[in-house]
C-alpha atoms as a PDB file:
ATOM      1  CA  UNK A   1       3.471  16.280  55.206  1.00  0.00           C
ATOM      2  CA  UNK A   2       6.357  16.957  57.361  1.00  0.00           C
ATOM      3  CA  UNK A   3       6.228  20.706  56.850  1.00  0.00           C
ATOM      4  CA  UNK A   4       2.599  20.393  57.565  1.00  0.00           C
ATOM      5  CA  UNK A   5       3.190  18.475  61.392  1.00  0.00           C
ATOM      6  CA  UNK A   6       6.317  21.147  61.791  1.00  0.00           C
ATOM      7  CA  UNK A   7       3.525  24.067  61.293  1.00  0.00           C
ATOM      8  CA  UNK A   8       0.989  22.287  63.482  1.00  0.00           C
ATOM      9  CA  UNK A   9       3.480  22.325  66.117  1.00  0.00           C
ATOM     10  CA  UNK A  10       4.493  25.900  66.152  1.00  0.00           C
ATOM     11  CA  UNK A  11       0.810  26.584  66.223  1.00  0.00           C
ATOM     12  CA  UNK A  12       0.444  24.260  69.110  1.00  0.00           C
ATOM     13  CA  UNK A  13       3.263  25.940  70.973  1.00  0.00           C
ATOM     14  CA  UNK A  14       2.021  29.596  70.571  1.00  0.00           C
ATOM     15  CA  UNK A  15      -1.536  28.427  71.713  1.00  0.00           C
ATOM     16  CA  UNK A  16      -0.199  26.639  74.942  1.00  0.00           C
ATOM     17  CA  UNK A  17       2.748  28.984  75.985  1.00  0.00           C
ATOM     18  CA  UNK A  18       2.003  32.135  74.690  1.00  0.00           C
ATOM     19  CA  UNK A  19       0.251  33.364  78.017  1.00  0.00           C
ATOM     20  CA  UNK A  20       2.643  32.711  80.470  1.00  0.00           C
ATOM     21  CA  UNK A  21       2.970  35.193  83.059  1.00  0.00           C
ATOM     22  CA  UNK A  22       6.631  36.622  84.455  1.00  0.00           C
ATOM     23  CA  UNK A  23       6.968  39.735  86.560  1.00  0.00           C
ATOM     24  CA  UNK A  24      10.641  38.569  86.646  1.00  0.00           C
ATOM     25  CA  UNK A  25      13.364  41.338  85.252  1.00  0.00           C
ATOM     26  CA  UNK A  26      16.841  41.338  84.252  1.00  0.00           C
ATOM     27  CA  UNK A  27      18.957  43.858  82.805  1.00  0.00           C
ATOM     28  CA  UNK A  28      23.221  43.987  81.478  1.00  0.00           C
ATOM     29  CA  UNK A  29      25.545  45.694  79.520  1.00  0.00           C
ATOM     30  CA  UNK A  30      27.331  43.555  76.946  1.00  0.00           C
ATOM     31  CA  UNK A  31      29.737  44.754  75.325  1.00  0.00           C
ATOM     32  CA  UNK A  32      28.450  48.231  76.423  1.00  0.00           C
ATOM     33  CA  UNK A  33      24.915  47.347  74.887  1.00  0.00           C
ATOM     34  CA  UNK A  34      21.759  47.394  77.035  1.00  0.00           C
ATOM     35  CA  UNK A  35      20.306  43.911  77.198  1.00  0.00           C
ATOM     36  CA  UNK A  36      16.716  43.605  79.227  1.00  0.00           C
ATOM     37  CA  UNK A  37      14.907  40.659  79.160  1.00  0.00           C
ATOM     38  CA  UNK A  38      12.129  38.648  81.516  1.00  0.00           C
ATOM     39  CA  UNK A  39      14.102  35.861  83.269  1.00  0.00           C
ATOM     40  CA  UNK A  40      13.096  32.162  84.345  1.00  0.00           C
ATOM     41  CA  UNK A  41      14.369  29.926  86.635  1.00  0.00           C
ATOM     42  CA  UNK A  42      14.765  26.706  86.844  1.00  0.00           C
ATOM     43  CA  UNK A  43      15.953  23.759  89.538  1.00  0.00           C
ATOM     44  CA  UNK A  44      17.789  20.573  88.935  1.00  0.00           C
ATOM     45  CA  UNK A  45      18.224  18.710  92.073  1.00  0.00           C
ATOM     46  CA  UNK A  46      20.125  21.285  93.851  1.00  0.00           C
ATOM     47  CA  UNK A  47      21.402  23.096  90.855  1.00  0.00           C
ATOM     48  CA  UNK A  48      19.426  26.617  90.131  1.00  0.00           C
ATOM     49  CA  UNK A  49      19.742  27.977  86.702  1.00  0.00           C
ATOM     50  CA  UNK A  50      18.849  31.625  85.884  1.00  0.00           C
ATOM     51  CA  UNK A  51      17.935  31.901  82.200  1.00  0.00           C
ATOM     52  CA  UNK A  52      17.483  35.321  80.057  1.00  0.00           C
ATOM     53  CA  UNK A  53      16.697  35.087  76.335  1.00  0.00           C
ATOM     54  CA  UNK A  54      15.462  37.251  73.600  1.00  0.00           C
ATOM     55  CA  UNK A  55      14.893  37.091  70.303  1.00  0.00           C
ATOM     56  CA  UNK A  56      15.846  38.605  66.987  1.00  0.00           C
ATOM     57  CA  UNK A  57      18.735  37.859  66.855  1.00  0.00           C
ATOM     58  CA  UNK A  58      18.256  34.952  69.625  1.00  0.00           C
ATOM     59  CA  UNK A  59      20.327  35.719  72.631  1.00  0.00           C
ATOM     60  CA  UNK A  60      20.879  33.689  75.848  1.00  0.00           C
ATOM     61  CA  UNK A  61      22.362  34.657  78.815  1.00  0.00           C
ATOM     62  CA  UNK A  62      22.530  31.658  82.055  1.00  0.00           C
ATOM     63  CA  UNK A  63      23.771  31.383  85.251  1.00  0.00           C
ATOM     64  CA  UNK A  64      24.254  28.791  87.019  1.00  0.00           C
ATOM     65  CA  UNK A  65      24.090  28.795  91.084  1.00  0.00           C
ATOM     66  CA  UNK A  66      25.173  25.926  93.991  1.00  0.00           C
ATOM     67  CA  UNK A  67      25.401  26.078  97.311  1.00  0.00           C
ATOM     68  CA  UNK A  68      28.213  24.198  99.059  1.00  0.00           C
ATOM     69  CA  UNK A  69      25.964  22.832 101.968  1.00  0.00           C
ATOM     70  CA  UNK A  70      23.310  21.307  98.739  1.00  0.00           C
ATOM     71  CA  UNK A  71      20.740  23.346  99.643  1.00  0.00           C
ATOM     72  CA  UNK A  72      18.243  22.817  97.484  1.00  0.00           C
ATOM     73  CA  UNK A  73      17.336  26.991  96.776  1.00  0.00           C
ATOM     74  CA  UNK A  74      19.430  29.634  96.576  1.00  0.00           C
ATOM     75  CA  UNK A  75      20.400  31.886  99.437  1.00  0.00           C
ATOM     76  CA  UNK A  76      21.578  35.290 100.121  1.00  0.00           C
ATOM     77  CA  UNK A  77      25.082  35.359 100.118  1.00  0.00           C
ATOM     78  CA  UNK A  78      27.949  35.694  97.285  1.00  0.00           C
ATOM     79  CA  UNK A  79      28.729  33.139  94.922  1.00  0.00           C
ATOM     80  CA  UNK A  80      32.303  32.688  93.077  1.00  0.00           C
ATOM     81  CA  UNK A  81      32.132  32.937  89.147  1.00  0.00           C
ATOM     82  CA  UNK A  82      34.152  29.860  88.091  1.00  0.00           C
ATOM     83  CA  UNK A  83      35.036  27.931  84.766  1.00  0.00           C
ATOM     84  CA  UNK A  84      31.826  27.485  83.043  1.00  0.00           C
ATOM     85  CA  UNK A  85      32.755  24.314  81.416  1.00  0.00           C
ATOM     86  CA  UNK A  86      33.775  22.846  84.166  1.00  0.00           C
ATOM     87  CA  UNK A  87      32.134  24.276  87.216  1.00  0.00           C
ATOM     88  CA  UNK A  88      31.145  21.721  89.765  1.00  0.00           C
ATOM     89  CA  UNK A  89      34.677  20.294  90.558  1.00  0.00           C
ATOM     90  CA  UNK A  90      36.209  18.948  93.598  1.00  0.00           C
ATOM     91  CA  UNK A  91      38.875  21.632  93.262  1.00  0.00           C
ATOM     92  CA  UNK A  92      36.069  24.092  93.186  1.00  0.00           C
ATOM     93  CA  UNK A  93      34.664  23.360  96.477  1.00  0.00           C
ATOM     94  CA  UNK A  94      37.419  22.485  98.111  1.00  0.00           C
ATOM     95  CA  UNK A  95      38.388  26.077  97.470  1.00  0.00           C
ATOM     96  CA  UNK A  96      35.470  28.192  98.548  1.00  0.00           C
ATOM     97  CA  UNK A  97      35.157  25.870 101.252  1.00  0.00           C
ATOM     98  CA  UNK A  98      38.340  26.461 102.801  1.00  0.00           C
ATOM     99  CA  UNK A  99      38.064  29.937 102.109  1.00  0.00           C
ATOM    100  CA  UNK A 100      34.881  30.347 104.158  1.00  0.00           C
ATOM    101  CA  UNK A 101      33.323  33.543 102.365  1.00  0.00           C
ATOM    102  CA  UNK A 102      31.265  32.165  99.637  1.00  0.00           C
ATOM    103  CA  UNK A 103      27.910  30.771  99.764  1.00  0.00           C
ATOM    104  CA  UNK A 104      28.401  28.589  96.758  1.00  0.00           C
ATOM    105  CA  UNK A 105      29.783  28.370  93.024  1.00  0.00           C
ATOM    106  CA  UNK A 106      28.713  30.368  90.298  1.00  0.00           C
ATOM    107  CA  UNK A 107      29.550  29.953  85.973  1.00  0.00           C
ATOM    108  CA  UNK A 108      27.678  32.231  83.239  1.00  0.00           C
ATOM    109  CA  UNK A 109      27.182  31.360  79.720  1.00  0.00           C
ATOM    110  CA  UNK A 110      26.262  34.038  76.940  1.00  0.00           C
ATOM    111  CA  UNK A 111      25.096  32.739  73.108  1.00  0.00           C
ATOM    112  CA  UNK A 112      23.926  34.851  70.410  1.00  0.00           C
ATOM    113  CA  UNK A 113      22.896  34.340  66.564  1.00  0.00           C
ATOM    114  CA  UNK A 114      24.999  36.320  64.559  1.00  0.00           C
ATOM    115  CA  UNK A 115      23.871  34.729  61.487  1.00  0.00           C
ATOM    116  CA  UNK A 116      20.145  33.206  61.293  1.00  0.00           C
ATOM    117  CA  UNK A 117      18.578  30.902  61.111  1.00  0.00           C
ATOM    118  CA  UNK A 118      21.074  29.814  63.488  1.00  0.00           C
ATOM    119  CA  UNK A 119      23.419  29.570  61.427  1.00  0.00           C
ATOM    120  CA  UNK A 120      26.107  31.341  63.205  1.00  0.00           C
ATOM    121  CA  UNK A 121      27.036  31.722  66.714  1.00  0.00           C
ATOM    122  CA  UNK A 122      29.140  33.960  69.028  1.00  0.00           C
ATOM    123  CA  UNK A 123      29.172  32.413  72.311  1.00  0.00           C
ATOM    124  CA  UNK A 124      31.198  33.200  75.996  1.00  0.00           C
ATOM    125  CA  UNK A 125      31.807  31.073  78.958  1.00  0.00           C
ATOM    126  CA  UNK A 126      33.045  32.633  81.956  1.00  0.00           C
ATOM    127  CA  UNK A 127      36.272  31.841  83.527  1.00  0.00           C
ATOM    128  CA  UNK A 128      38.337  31.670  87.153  1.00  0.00           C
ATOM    129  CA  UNK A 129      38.889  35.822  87.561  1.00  0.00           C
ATOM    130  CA  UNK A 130      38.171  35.510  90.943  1.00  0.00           C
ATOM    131  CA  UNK A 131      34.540  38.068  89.766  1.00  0.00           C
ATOM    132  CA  UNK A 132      31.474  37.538  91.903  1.00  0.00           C
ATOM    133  CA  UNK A 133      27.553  37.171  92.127  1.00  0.00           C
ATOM    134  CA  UNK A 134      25.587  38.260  94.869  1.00  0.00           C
ATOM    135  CA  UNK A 135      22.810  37.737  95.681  1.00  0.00           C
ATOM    136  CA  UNK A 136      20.328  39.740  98.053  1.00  0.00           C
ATOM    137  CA  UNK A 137      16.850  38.964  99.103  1.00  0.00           C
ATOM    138  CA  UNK A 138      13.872  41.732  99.113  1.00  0.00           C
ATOM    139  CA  UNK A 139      11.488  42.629 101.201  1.00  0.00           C
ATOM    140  CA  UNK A 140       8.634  40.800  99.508  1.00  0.00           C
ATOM    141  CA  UNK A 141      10.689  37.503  98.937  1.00  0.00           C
ATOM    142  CA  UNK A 142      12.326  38.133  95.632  1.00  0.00           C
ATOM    143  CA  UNK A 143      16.004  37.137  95.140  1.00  0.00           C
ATOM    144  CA  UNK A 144      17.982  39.828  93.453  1.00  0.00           C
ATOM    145  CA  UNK A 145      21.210  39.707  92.322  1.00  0.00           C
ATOM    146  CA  UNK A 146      24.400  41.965  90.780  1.00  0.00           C
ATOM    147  CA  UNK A 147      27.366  40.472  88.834  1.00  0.00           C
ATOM    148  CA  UNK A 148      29.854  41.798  86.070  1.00  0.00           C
ATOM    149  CA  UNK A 149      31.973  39.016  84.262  1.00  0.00           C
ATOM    150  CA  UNK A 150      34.565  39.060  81.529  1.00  0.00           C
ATOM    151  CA  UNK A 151      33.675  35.734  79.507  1.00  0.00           C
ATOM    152  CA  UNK A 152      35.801  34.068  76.993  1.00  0.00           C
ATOM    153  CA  UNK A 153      34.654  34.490  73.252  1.00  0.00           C
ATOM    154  CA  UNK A 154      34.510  32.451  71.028  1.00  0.00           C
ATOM    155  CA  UNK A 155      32.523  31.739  67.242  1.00  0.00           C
ATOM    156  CA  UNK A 156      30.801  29.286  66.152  1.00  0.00           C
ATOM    157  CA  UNK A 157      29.526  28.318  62.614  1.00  0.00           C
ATOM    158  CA  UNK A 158      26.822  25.454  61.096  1.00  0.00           C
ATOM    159  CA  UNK A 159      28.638  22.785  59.512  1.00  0.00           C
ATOM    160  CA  UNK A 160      28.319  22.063  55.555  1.00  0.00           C
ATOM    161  CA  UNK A 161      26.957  18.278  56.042  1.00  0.00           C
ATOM    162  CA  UNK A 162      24.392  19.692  58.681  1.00  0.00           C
ATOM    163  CA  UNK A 163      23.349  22.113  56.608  1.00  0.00           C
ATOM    164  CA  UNK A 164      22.862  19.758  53.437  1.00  0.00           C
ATOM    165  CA  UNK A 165      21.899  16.545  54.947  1.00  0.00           C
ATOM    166  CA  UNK A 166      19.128  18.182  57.122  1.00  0.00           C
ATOM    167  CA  UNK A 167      17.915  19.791  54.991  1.00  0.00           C
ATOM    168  CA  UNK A 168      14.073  21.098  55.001  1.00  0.00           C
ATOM    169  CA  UNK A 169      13.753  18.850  58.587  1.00  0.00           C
ATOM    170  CA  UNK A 170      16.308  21.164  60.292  1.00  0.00           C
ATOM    171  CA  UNK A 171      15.310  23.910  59.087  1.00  0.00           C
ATOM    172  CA  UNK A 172      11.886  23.844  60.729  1.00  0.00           C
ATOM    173  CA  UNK A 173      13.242  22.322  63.892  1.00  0.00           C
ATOM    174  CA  UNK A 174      14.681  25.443  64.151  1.00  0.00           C
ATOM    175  CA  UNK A 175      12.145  27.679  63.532  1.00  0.00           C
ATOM    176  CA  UNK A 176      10.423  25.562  66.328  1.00  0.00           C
ATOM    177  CA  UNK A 177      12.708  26.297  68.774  1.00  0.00           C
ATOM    178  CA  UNK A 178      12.484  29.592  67.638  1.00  0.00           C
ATOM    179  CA  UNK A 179       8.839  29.747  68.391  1.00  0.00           C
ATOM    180  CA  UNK A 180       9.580  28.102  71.348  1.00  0.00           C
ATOM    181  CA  UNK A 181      12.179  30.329  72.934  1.00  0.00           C
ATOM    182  CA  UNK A 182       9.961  33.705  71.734  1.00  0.00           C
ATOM    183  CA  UNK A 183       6.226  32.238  73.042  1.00  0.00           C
ATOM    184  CA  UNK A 184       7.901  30.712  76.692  1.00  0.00           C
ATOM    185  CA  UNK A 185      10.892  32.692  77.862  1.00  0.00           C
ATOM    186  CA  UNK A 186      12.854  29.047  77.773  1.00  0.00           C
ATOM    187  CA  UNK A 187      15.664  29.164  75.386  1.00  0.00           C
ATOM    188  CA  UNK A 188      14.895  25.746  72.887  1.00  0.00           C
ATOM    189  CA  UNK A 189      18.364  24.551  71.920  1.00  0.00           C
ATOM    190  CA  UNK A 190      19.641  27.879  71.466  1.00  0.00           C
ATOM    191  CA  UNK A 191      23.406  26.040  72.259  1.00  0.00           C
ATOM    192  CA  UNK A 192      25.822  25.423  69.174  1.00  0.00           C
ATOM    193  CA  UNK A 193      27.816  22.534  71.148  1.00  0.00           C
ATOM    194  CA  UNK A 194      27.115  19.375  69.910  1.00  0.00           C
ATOM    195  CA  UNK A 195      24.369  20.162  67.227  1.00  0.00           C
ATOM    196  CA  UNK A 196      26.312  19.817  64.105  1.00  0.00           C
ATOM    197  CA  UNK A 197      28.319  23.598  64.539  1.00  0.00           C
ATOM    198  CA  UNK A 198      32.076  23.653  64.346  1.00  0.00           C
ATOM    199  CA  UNK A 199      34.123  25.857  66.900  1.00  0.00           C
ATOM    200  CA  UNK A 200      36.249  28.790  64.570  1.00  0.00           C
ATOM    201  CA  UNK A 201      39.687  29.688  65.096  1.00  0.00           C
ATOM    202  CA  UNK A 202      38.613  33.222  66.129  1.00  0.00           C
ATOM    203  CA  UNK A 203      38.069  34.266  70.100  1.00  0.00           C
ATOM    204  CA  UNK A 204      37.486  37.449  71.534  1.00  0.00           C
ATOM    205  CA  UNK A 205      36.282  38.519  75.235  1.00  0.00           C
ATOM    206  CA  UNK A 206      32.858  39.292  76.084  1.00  0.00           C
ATOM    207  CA  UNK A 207      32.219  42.126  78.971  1.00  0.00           C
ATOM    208  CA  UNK A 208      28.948  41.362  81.093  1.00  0.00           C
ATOM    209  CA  UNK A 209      28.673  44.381  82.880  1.00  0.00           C
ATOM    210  CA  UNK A 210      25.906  45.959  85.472  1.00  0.00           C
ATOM    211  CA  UNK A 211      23.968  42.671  85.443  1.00  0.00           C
ATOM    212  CA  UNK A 212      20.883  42.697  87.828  1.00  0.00           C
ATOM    213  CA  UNK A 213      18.001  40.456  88.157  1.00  0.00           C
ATOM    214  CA  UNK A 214      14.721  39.855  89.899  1.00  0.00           C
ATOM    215  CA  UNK A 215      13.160  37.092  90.636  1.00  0.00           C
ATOM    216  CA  UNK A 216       9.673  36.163  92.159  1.00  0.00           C
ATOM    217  CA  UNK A 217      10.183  32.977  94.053  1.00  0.00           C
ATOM    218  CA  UNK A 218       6.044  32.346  94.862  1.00  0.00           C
END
């Protein structure tokens, strides 16, 4: 019965997201490998998030853009690339505050399956290298913006007693996410932190390079 609901739901999913329009673009080099993708966007409070995913293997790329004066949408300007796990800090603001040049803070965050069903991760979280986004607005209204960032690698792998004691039930809640993420553009818990992964002793650097997007704000 439970496999049953799980492939109701997928079918829901396709049915209600599958059309959804985006004229949004975004293109990267990572590790030297063309990535293009259709972007969303998304606002919390006066947090913006710029999300680009794909599938097969799932990948994820986010940013994450403030303003200092809270601002609740994102201006032209150029935003400093901090810490991506821990980005909105009092230190943080303090500093491009005093500095006077930035428009606001900036963190990216890159995950991809290197093992499916998401069973392995390699993931990278920017960090302080003083590296830039900027961000441009075009003549018909669009925000664009240009980055490179060297994040900090690291890997990621499912943990024996999630794997056993979820069993058939987490299987299919990924493959629903999986769905998910392909049919809306969102990525569906795509994350390894806190979902029963373990962090391996392995790290690495991952290049971002030539990153450009496009987005439609109307």
């Amino acid at each position: 019965m439970k496999t049953l609901l799980a492939l109701s739901f997928l079918l829901t999913v396709t049915t209600t997201f599958g059309q959804i329009a985006n004229e949004n673009t975004f293109s990267a080099k990572i590790d030297g490998k063309d990535y293009t993708t259709q972007p969303r966007r998304i606002r919390i409070g006066n947090y913006w998030f710029v999300t680009a995913n794909a599938i097969k293997p799932d990948k994820s790329v986010r940013l994450w853009l403030a303003s200092y004066d809270n601002k609740d949408n994102v201006e032209p300007g150029t935003y400093l690339i901090v810490d991506a796990d821990k980005p909105d800090t009092k230190e943080n603001w303090k500093r491009i505050q005093e500095m006077g040049t930035y428009k606001g803070l900036a963190a990216v965050k890159y995950v991809e399956e290197t093992k499916e069903p998401r069973m392995e991760y390699h993931m990278g979280m920017s960090q302080n290298n003083n590296e830039t986004v900027t961000v441009t607005k075009a003549a018909d209204g669009s925000l664009e913006a240009t980055f490179n960032t060297k994040l900090a690698g690291t890997y990621w792998k499912e943990k024996g007693t999630a794997t056993v004691f979820g069993g058939v039930g987490r299987l299919m809640s990924k493959m629903e996410d999986k769905v998910i993420t392909k049919t809306t553009g969102y990525d569906s818990d795509i994350d390894p932190e806190g979902r029963g992964y373990k962090k391996q002793d392995k790290t690495d650097a991952i290049t971002i390079s030539d990153g450009k997007f496009k987005l439609k704000m109307n």
